[in-house]
Protein backbone atom coordinates (compact mmCIF):
# COMPACT_ATOMS: atom_id res chain seq x y z
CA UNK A 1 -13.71 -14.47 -7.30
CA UNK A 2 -11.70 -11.74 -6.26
CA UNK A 3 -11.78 -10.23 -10.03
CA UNK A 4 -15.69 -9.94 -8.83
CA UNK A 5 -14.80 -8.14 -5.45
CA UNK A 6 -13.00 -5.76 -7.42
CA UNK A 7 -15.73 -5.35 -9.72
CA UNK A 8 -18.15 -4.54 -7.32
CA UNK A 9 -16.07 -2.54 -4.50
CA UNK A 10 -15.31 -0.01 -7.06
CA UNK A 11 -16.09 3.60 -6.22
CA UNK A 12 -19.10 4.32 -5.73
CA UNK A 13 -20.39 1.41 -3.90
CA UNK A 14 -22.16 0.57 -0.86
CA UNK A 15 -20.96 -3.33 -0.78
CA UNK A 16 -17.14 -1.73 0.57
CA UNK A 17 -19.33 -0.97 4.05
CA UNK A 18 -20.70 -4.97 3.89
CA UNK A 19 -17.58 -6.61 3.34
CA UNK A 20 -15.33 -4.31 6.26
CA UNK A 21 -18.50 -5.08 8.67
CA UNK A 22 -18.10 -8.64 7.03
CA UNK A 23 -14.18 -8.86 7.85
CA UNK A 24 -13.51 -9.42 4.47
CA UNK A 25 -9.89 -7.61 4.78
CA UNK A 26 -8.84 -9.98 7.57
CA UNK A 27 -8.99 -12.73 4.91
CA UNK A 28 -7.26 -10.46 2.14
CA UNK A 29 -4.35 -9.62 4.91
CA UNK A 30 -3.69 -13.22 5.31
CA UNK A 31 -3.82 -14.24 1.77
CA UNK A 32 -1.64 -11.44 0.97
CA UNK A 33 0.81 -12.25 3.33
CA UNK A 34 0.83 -15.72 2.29
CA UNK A 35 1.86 -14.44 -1.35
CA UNK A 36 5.29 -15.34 -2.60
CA UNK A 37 6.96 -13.27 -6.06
CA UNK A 38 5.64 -16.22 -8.70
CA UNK A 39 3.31 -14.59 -11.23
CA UNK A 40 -0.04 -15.68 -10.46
CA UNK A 41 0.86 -14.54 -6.55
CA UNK A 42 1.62 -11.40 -8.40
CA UNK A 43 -1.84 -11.01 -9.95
CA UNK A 44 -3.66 -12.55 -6.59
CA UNK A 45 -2.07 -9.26 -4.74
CA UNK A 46 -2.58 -6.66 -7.60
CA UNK A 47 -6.50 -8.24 -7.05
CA UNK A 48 -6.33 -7.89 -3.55
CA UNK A 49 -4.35 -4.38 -3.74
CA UNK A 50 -7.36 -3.10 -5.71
CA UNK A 51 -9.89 -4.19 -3.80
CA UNK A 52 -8.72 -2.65 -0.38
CA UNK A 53 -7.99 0.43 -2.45
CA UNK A 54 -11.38 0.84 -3.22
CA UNK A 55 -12.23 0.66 -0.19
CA UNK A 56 -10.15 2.46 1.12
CA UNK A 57 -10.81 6.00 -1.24
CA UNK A 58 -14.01 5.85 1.17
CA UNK A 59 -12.34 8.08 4.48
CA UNK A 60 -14.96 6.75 7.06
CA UNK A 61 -13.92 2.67 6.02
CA UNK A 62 -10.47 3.43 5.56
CA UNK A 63 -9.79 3.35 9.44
CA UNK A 64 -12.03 0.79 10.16
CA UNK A 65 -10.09 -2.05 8.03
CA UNK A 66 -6.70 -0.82 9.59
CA UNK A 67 -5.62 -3.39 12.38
CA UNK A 68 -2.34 -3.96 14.30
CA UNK A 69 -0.74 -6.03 11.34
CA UNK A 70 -1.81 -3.40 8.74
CA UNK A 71 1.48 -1.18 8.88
CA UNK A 72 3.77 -4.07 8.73
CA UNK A 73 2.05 -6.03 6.08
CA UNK A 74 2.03 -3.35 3.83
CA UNK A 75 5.99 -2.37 4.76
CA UNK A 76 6.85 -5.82 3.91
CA UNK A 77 5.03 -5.63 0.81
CA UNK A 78 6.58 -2.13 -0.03
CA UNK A 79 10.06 -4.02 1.03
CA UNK A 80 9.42 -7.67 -0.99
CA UNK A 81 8.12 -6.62 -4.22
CA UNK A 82 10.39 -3.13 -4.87
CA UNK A 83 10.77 -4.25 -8.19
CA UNK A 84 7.16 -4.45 -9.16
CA UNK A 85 6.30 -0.79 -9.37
CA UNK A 86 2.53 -1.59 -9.40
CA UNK A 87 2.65 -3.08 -6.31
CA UNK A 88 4.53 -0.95 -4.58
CA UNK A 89 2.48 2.05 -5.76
CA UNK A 90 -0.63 0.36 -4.55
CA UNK A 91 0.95 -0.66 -1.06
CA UNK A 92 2.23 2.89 -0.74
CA UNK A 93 -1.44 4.79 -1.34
CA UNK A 94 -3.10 2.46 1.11
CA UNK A 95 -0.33 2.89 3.69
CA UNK A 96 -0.37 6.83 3.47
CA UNK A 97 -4.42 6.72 3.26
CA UNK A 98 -4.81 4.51 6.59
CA UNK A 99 -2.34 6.34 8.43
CA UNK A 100 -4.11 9.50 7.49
CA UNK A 101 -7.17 8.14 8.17
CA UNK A 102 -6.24 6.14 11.69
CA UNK A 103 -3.88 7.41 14.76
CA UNK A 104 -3.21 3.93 15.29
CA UNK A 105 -1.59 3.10 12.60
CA UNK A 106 0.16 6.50 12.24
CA UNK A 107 1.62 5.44 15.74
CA UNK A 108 2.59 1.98 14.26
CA UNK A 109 4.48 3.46 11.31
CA UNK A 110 6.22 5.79 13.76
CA UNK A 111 8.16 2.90 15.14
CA UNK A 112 11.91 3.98 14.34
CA UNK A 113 12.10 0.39 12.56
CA UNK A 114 9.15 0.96 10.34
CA UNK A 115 10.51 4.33 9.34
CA UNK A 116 13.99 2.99 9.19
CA UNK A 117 12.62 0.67 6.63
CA UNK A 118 10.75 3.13 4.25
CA UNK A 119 13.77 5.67 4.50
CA UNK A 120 16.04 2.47 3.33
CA UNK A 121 13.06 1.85 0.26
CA UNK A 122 12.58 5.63 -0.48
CA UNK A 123 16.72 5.79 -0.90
CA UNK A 124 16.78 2.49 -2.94
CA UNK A 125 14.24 4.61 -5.73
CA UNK A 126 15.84 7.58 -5.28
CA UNK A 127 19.36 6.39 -6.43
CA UNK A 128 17.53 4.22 -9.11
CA UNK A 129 16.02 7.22 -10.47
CA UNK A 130 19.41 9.16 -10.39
CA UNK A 131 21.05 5.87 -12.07
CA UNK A 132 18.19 5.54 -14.82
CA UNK A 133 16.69 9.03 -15.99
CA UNK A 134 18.17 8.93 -19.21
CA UNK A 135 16.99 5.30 -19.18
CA UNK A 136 13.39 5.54 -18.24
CA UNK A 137 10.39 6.07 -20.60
CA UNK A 138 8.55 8.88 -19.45
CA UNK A 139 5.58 6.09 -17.90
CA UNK A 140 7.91 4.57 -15.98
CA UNK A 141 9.83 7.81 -14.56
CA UNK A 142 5.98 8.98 -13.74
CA UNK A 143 5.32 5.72 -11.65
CA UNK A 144 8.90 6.06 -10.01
CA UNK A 145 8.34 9.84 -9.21
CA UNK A 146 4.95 8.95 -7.86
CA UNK A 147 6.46 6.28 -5.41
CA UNK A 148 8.84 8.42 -4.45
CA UNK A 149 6.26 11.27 -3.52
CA UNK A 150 4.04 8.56 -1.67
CA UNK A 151 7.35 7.40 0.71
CA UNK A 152 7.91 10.76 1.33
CA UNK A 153 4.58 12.17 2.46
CA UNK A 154 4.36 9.01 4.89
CA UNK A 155 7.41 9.55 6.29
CA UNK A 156 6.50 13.19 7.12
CA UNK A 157 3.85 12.08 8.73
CA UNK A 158 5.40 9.53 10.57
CA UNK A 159 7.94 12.00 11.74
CA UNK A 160 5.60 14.41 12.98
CA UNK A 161 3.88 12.13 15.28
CA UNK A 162 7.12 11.93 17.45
C-alpha cells in the first residue's frame, strides 16, 4: 500500500493536498516511530520517508504536515539509523524543508537539546569522513558530504533563531 502512496504523491500531484487535509502523515509519524532497525522496518520507513518527501517538495504542504512531534521524530530518526545513509539523508531534507517552511518547528529544533543532538550526529560524520576518505567510493563520499551539508544548514538555521 504504501509503495502506491509513493507512486501517486510523486511530484507533480494534486493527491499530496488530499492526504495532508486527510491526516495521512499523522498515521506515517506513528508508524514510523513504531519502526525498529530489522530490514523490512527499514524498507517500511524508506516508503514512508518518500512519501512525506514528496510532499513535502510542495512549500505551501510542507508546513501544514509539521506538528509538535515532527522535530523530534525526525532527530531520533537522524540519531537511530546513522548508519543507514539513506535514511538519514531523507530525515535530514525533510527536517531542513519543514523548518524552512514552518516557525514552529524552527523554534522546536532551536531547543539547545535538539541542536545538541544534531551537532553530536554532524561530528559523528564528520570524523567518519576524516577516518574513511581514502576508503569511500566516490557514491558513498557524495551521500556522506551531502549529509553533512544538510546538518549543517539546519543547524544555522537553528542558531539564528536564538
Amino acid at each position: 500500500a504504501l509503495k502506491r502512496i509513493e507512486t501517486i504523491t510523486r511530484p507533480p500531484s494534486s493527491i499530496c493536498a488530499i492526504l495532508v487535509e486527510a491526516n495521512m502523515h499523522k498515521v506515517l509519524y506513528d508508524l514510523m516511530r513504531s519502526c525498529n532497525r530489522s530490514h523490512p522496518h527499514i524498507q517500511l520507513l524508506k516508503y514512508i520517508l518518500q512519501i512525506l518527501s514528496n510532499i513535502s517538495d510542495d512549500t505551501n504542504l510542507a508546513s501544514s504536515f509539521a506538528n509538535k512531534h515532527f522535530v523530534d521524530i525526525f532527530i531520533d530518526l537522524i540519531q537511530l539509523f546513522r548508519d543507514k545513509v539513506d535514511i538519514v539523508t531523507f530525515s535530514a531534507q525533510l527536517l531542513r524543508n519543514i523548518i524552512l517552511a514552518d516557525p514552529k518547528s524552527l523554534k522546536r529544533c532551536s531547543k539547545r537539546e535538539n541542536i545538541k543532538r544534531l551537532q553530536g550526529i554532524h561530528g559523528l560524520f564528520e570524523r567518519e569522513l576524516k577516518r574513511n576518505r581514502k576508503n569511500f567510493e566516490a557514491l558513498k563520499m557524495e551521500k556522506f558530504e551531502r549529509i553533512q551539508v544538510l546538518l549543517e544548514i539546519i543547524l544555522e538555521e537553528c542558531s539564528k533563531y536564538k
